[in-house]
PDB file of N, CA and C in Angstrom:
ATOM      1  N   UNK A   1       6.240  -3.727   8.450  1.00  0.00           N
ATOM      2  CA  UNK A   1       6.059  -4.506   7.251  1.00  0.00           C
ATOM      3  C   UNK A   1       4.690  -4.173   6.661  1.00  0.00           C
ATOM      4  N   UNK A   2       4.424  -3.596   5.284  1.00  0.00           N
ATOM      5  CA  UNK A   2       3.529  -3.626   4.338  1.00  0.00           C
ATOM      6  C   UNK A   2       2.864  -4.729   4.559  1.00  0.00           C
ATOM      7  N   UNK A   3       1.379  -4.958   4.159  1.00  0.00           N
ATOM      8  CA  UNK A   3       1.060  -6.305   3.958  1.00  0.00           C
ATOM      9  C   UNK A   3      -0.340  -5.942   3.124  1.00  0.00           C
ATOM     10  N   UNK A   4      -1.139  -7.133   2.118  1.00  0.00           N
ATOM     11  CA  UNK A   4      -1.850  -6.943   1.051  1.00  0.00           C
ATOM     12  C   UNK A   4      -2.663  -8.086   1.274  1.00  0.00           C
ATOM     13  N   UNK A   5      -3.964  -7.917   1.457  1.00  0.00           N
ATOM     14  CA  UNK A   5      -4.947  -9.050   1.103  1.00  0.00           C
ATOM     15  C   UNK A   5      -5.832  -9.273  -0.009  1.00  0.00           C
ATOM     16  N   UNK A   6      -5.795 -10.163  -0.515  1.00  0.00           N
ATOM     17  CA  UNK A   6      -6.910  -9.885  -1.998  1.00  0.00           C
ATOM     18  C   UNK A   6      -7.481 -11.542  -1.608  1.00  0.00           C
ATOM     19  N   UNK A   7      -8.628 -10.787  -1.851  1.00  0.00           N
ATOM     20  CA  UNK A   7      -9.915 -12.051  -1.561  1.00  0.00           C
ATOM     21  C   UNK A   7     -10.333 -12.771  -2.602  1.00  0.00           C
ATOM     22  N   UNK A   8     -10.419 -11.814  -3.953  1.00  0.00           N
ATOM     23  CA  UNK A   8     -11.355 -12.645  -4.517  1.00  0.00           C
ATOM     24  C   UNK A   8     -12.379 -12.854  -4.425  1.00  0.00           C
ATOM     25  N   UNK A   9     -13.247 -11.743  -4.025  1.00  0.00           N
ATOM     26  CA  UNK A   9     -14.791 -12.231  -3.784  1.00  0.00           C
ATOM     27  C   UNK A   9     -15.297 -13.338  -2.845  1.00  0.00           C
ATOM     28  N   UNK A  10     -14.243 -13.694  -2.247  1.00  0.00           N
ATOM     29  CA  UNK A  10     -13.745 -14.895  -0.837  1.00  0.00           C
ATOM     30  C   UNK A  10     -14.275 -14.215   0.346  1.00  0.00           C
ATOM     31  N   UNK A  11     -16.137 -14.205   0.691  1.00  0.00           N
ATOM     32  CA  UNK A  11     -15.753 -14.061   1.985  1.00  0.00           C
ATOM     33  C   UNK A  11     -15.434 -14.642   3.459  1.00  0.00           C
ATOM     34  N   UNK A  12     -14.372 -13.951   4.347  1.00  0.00           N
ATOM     35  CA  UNK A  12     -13.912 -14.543   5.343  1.00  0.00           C
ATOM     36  C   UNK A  12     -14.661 -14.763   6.519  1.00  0.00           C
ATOM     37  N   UNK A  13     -14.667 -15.480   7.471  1.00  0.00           N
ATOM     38  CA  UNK A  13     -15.015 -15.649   8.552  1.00  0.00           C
ATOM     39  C   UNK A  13     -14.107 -14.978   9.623  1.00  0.00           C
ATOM     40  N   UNK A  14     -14.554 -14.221  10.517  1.00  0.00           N
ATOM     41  CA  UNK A  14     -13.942 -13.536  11.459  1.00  0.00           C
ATOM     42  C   UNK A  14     -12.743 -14.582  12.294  1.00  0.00           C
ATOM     43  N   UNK A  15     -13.286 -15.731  12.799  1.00  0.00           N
ATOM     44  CA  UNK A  15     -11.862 -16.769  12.297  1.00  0.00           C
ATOM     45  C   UNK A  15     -10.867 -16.904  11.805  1.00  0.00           C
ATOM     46  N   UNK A  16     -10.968 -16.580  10.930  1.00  0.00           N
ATOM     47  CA  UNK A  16     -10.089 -17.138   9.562  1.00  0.00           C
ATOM     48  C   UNK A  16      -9.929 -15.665   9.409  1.00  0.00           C
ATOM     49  N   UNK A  17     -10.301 -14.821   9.790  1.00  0.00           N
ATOM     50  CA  UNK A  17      -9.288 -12.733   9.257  1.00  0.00           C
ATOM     51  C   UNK A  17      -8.304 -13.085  10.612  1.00  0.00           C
ATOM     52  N   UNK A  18      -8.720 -13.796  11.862  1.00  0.00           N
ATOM     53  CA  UNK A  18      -8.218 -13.304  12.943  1.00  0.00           C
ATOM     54  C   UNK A  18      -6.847 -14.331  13.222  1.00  0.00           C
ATOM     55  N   UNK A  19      -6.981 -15.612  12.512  1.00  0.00           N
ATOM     56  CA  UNK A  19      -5.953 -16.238  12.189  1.00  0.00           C
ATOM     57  C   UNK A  19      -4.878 -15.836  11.070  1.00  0.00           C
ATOM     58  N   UNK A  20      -5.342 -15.124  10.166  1.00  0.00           N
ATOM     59  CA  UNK A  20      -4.666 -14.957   9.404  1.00  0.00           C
ATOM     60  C   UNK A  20      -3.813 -13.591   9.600  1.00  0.00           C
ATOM     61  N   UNK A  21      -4.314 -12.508  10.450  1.00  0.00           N
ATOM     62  CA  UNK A  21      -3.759 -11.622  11.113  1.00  0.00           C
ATOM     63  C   UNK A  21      -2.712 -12.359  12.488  1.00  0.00           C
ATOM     64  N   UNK A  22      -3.030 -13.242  12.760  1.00  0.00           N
ATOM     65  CA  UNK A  22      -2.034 -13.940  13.962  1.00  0.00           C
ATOM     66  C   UNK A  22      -0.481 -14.320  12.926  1.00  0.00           C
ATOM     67  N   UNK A  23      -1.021 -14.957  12.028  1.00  0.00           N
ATOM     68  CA  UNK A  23       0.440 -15.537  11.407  1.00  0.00           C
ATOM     69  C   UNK A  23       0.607 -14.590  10.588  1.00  0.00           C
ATOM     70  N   UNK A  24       0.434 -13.530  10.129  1.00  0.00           N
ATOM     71  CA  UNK A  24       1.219 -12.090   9.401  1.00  0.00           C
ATOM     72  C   UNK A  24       1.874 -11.750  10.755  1.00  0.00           C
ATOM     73  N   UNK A  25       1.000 -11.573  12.061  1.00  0.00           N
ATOM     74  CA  UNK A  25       1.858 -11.368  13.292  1.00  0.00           C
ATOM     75  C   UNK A  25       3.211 -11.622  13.285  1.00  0.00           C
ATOM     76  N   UNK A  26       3.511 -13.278  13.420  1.00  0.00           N
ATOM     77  CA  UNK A  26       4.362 -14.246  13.345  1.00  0.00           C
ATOM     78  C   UNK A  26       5.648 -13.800  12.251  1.00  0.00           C
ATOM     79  N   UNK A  27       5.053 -13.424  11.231  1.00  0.00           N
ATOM     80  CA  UNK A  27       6.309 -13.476  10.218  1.00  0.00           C
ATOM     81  C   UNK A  27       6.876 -11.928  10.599  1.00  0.00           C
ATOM     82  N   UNK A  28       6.277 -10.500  10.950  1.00  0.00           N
ATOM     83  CA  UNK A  28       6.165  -9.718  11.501  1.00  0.00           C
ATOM     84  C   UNK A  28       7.421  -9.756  12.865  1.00  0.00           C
ATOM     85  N   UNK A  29       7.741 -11.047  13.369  1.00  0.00           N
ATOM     86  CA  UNK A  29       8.202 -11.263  14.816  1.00  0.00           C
ATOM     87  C   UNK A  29       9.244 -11.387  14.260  1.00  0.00           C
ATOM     88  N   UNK A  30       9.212 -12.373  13.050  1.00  0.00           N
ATOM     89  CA  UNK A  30      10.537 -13.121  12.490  1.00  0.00           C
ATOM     90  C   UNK A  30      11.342 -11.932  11.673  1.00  0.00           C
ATOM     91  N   UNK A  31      10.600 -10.475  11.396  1.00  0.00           N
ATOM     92  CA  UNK A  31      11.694  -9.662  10.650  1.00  0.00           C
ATOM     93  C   UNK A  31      11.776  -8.398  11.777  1.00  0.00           C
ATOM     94  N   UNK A  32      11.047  -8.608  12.925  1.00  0.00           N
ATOM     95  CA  UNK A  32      11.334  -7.065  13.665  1.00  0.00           C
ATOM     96  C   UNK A  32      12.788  -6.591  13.819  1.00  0.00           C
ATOM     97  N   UNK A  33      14.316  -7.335  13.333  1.00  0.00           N
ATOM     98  CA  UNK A  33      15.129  -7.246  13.672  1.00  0.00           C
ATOM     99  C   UNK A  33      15.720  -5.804  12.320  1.00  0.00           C
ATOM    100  N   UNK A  34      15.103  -5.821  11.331  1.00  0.00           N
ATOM    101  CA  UNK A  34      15.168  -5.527  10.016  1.00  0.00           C
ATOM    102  C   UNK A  34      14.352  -4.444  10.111  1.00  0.00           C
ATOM    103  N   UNK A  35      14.497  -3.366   9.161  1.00  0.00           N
ATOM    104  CA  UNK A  35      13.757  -2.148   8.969  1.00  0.00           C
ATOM    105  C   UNK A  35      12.167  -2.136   8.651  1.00  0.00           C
ATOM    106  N   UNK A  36      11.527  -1.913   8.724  1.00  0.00           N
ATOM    107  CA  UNK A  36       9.835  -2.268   8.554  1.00  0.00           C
ATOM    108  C   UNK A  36       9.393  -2.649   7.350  1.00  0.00           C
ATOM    109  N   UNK A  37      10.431  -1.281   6.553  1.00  0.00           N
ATOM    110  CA  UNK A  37       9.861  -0.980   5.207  1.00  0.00           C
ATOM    111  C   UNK A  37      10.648  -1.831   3.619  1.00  0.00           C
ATOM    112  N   UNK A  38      11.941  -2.520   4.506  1.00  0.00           N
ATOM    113  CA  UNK A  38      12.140  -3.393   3.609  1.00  0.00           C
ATOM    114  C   UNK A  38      11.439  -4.714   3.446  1.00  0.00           C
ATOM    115  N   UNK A  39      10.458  -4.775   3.717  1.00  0.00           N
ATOM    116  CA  UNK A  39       9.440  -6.359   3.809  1.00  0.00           C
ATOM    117  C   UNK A  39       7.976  -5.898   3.225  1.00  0.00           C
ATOM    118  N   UNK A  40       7.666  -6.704   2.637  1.00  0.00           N
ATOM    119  CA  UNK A  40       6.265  -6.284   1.758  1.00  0.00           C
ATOM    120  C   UNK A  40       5.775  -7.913   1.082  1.00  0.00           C
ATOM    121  N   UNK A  41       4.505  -8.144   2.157  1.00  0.00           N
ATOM    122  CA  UNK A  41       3.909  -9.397   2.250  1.00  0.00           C
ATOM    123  C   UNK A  41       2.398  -9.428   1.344  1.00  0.00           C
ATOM    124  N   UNK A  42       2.047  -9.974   0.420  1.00  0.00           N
ATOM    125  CA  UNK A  42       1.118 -10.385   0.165  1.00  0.00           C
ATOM    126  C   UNK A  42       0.439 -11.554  -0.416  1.00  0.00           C
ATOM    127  N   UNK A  43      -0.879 -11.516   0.081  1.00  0.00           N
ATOM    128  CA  UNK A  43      -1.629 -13.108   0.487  1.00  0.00           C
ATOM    129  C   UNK A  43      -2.952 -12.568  -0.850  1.00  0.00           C
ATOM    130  N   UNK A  44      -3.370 -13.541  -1.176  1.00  0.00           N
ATOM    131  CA  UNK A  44      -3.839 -13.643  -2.757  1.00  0.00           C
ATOM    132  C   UNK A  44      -4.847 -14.788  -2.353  1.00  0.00           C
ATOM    133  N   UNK A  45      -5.761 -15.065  -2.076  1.00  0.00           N
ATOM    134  CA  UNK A  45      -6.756 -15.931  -1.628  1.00  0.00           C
ATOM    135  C   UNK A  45      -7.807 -16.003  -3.385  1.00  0.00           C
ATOM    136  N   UNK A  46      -8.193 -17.571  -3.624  1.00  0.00           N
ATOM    137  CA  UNK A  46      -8.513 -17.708  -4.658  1.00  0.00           C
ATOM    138  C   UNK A  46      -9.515 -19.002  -4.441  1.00  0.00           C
ATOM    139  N   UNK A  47     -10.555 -19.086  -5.079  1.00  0.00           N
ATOM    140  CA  UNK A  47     -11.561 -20.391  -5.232  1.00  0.00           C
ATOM    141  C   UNK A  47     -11.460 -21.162  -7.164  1.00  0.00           C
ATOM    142  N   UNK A  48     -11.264 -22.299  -7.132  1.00  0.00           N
ATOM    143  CA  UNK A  48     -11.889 -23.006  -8.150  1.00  0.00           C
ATOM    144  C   UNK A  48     -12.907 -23.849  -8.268  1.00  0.00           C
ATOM    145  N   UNK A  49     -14.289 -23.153  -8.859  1.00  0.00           N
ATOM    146  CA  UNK A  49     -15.281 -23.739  -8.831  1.00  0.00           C
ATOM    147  C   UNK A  49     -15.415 -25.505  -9.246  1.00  0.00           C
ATOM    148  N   UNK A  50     -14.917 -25.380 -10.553  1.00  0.00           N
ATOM    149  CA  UNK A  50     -14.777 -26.780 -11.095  1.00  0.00           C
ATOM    150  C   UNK A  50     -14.287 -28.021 -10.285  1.00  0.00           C
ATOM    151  N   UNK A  51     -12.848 -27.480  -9.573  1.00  0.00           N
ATOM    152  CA  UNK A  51     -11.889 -28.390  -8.982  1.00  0.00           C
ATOM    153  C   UNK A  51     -12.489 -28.234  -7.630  1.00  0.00           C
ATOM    154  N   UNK A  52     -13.442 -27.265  -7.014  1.00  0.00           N
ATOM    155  CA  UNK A  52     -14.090 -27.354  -5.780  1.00  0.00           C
ATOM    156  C   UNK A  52     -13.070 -26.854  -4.739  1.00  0.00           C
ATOM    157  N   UNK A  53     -11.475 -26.269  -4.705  1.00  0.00           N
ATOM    158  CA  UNK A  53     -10.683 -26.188  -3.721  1.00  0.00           C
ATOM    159  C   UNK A  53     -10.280 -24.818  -3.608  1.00  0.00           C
ATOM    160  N   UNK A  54      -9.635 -24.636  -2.946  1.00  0.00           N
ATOM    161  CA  UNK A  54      -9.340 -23.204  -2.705  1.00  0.00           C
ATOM    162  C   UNK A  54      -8.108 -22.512  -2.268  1.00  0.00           C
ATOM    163  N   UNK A  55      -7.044 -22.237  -2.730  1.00  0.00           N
ATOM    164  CA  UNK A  55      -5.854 -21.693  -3.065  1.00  0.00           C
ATOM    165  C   UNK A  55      -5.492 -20.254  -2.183  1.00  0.00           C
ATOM    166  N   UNK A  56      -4.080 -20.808  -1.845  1.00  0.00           N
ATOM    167  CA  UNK A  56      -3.933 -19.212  -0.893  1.00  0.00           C
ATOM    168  C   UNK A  56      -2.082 -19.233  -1.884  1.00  0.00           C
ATOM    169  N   UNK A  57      -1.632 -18.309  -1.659  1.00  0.00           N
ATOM    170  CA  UNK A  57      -0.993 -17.751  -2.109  1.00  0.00           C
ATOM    171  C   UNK A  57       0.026 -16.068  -1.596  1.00  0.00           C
ATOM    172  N   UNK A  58       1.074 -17.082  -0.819  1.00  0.00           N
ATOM    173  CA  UNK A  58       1.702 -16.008   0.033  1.00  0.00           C
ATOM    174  C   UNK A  58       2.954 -15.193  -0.921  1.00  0.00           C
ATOM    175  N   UNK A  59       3.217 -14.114  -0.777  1.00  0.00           N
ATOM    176  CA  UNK A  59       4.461 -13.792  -1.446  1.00  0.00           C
ATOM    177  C   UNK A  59       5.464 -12.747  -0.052  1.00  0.00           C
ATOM    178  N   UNK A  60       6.103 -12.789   0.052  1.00  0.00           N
ATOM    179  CA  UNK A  60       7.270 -11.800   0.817  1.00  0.00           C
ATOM    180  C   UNK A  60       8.140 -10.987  -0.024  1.00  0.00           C
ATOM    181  N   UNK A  61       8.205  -9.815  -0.420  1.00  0.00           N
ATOM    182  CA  UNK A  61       9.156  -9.665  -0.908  1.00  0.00           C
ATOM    183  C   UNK A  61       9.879  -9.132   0.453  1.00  0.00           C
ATOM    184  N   UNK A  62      11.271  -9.355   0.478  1.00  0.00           N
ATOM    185  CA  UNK A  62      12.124  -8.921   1.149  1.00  0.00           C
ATOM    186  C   UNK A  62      14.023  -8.829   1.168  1.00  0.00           C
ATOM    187  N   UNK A  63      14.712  -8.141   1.563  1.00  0.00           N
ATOM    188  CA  UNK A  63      15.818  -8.027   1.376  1.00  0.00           C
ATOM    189  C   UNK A  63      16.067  -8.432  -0.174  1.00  0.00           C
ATOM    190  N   UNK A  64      15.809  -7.880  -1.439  1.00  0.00           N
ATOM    191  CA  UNK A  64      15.738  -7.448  -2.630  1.00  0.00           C
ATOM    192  C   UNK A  64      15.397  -9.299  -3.234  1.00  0.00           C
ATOM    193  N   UNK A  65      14.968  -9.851  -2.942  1.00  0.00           N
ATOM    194  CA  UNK A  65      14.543 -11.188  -3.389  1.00  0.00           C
ATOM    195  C   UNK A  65      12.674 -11.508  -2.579  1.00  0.00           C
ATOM    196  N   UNK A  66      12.306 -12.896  -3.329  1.00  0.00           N
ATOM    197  CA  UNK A  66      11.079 -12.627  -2.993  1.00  0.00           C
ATOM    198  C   UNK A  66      10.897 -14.245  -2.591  1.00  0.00           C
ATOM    199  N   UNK A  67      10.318 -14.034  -1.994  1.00  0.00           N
ATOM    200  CA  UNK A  67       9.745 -15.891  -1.294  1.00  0.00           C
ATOM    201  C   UNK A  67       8.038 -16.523  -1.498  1.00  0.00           C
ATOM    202  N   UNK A  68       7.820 -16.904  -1.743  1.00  0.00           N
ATOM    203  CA  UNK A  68       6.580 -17.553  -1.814  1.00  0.00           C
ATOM    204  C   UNK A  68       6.294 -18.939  -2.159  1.00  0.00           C
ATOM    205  N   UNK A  69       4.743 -19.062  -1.642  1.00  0.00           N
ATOM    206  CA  UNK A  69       4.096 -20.070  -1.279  1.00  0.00           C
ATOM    207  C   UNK A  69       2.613 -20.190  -2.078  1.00  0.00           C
ATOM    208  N   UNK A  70       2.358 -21.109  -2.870  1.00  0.00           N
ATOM    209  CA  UNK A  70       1.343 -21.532  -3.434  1.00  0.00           C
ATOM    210  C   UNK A  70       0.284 -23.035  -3.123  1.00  0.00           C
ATOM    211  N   UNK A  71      -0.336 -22.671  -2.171  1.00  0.00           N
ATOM    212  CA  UNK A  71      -0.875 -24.227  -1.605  1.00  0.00           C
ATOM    213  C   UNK A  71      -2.634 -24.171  -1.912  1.00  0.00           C
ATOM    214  N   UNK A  72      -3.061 -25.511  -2.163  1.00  0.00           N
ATOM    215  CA  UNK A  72      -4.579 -25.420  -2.714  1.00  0.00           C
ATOM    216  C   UNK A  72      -5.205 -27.001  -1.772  1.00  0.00           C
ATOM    217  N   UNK A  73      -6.103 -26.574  -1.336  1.00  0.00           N
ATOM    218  CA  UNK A  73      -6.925 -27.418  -0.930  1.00  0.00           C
ATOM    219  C   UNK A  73      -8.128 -27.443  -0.338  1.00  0.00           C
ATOM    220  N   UNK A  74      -9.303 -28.297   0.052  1.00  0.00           N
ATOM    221  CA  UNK A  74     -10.580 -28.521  -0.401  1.00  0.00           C
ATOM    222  C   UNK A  74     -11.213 -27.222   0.600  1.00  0.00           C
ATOM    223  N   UNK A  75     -10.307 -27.193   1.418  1.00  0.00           N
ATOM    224  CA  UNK A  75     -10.741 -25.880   2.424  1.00  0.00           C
ATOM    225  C   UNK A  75      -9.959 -24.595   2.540  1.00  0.00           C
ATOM    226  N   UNK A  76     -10.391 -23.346   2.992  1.00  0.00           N
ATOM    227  CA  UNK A  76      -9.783 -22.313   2.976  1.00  0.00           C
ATOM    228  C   UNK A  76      -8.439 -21.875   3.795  1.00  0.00           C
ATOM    229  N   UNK A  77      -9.392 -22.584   5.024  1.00  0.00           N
ATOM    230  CA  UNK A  77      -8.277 -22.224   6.146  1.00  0.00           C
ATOM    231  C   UNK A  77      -7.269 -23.531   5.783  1.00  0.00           C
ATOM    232  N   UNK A  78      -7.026 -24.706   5.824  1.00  0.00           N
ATOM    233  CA  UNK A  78      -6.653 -25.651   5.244  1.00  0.00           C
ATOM    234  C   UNK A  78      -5.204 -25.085   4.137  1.00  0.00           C
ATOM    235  N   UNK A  79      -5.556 -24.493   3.234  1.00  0.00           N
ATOM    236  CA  UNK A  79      -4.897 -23.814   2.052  1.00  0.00           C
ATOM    237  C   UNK A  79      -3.933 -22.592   3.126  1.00  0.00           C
ATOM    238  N   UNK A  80      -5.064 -21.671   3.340  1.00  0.00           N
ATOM    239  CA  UNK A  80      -4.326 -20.982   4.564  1.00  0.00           C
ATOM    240  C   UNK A  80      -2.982 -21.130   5.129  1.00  0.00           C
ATOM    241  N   UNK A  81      -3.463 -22.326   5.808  1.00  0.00           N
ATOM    242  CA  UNK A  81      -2.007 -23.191   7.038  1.00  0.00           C
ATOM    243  C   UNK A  81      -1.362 -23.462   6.017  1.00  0.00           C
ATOM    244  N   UNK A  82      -1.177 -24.034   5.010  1.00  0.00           N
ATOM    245  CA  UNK A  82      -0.556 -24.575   4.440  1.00  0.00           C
ATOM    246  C   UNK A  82       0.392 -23.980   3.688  1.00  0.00           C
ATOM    247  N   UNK A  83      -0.008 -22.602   3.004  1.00  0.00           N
ATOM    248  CA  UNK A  83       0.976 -21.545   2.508  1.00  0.00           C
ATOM    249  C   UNK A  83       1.557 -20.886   3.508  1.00  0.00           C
ATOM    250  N   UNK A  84       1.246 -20.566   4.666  1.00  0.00           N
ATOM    251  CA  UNK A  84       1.673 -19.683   5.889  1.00  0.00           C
ATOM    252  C   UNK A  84       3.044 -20.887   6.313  1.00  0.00           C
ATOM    253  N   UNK A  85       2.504 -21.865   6.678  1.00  0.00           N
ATOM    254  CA  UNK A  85       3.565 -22.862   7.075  1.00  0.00           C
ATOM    255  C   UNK A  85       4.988 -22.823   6.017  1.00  0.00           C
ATOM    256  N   UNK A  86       4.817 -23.134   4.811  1.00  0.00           N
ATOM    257  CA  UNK A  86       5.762 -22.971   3.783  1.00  0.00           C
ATOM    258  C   UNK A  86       6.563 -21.820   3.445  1.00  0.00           C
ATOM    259  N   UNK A  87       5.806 -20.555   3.569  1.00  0.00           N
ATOM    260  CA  UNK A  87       6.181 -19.399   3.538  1.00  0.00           C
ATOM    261  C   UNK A  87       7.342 -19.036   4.655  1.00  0.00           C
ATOM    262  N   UNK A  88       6.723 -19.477   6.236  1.00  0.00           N
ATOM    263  CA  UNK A  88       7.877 -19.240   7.244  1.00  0.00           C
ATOM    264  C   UNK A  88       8.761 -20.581   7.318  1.00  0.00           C
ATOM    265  N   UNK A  89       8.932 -21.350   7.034  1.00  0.00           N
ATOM    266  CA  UNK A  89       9.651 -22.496   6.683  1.00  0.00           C
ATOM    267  C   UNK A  89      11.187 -22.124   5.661  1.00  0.00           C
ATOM    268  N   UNK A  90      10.110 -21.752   4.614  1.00  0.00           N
ATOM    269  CA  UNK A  90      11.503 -20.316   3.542  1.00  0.00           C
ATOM    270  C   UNK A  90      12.023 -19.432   4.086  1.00  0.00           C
ATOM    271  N   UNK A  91      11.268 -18.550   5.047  1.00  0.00           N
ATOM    272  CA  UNK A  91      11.876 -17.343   5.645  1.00  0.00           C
ATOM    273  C   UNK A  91      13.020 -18.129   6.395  1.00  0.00           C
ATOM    274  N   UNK A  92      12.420 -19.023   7.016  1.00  0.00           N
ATOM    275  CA  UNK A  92      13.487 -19.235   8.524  1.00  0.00           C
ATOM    276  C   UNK A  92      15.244 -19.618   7.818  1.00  0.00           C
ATOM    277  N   UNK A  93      14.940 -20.072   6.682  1.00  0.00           N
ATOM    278  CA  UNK A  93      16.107 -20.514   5.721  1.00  0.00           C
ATOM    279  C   UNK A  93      17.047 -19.471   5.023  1.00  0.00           C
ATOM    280  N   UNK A  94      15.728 -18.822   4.415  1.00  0.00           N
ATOM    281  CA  UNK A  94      16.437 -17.485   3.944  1.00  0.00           C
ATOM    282  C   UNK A  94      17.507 -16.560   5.129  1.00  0.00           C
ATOM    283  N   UNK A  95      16.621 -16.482   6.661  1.00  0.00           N
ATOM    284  CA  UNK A  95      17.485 -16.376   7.404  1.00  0.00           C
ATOM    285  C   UNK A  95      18.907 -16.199   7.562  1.00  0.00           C
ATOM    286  N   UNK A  96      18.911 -17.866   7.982  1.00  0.00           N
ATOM    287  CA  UNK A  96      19.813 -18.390   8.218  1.00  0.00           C
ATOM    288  C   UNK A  96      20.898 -18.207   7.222  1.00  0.00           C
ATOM    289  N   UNK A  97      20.419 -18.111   6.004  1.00  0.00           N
ATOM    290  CA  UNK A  97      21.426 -17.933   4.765  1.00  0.00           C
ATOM    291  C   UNK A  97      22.042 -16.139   4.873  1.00  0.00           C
ATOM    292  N   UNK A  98      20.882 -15.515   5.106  1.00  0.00           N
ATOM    293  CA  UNK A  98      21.979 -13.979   5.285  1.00  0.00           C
ATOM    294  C   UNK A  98      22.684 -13.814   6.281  1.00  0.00           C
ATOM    295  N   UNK A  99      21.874 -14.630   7.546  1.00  0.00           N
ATOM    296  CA  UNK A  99      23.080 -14.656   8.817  1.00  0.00           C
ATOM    297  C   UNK A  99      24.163 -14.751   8.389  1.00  0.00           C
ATOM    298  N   UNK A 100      24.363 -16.061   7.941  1.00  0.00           N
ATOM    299  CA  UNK A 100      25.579 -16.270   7.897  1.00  0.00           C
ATOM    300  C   UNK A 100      26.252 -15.859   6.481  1.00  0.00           C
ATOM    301  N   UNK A 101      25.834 -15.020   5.835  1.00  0.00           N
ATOM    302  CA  UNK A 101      26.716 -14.581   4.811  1.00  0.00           C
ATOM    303  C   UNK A 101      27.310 -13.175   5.810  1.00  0.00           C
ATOM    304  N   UNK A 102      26.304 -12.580   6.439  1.00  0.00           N
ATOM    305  CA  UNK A 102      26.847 -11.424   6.928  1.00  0.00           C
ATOM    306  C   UNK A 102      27.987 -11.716   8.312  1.00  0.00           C
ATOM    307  N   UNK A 103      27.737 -12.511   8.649  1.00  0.00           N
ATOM    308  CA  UNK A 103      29.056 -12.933   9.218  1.00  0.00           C
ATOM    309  C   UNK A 103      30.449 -13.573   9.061  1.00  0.00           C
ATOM    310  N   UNK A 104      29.884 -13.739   7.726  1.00  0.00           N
ATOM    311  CA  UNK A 104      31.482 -14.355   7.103  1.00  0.00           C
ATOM    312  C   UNK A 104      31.848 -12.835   6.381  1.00  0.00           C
ATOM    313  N   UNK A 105      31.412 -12.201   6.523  1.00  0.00           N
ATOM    314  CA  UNK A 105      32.048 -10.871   5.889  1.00  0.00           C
ATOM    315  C   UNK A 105      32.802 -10.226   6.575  1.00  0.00           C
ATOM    316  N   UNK A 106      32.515 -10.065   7.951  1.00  0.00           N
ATOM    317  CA  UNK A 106      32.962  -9.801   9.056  1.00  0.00           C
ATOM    318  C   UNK A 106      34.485 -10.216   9.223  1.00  0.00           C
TER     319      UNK A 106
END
């Protein structure tokens, strides 16, 4: 699986690269069943000065449709969990939905 980070002039804490490399891991686990190169993940990390919070922004494209997650809050990693969580929450659904289309074809 492809994968894309854009910061934004956001810099990370070795923490927070090494968490965020754990759950690309994770979604990584959830498509090893699937060809590598049909999955293409990217994370879009963003600050608003005014509103003080800070926005992550997951996208998947995969199996010719695309999934994503837009979550904002007062912290990075915070925002982080929060799009990562939503993001595999969709996958696990999306799943389940081609499973079983490809088995009713059968």
């Amino acid at each position: 699986m492809n994968h894309e980070l854009i910061k934004n002039d956001i810099d990370l804490t070795p923490s927070l690269e090494k968490a965020i490399r754990h759950k690309i891991d994770k979604i990584e686990t959830r498509l090893k069943r699937y060809h590598p190169d049909t999955a293409h993940l990217e994370i879009r990390l963003g600050h608003h000065a005014k509103r003080k919070t800070y926005e992550c922004m997951v996208r998947l494209k995969a199996f010719k449709d695309s999934l994503h997650s837009k979550k904002s809050a007062p912290e990075l990693r915070v925002a982080v969990d929060r799009s990562f969580d939503a993001i595999m929450k969709e996958l696990d659904h999306y799943r389940v939905k081609i499973n079983k289309s490809l088995q009713s074809n059968t």
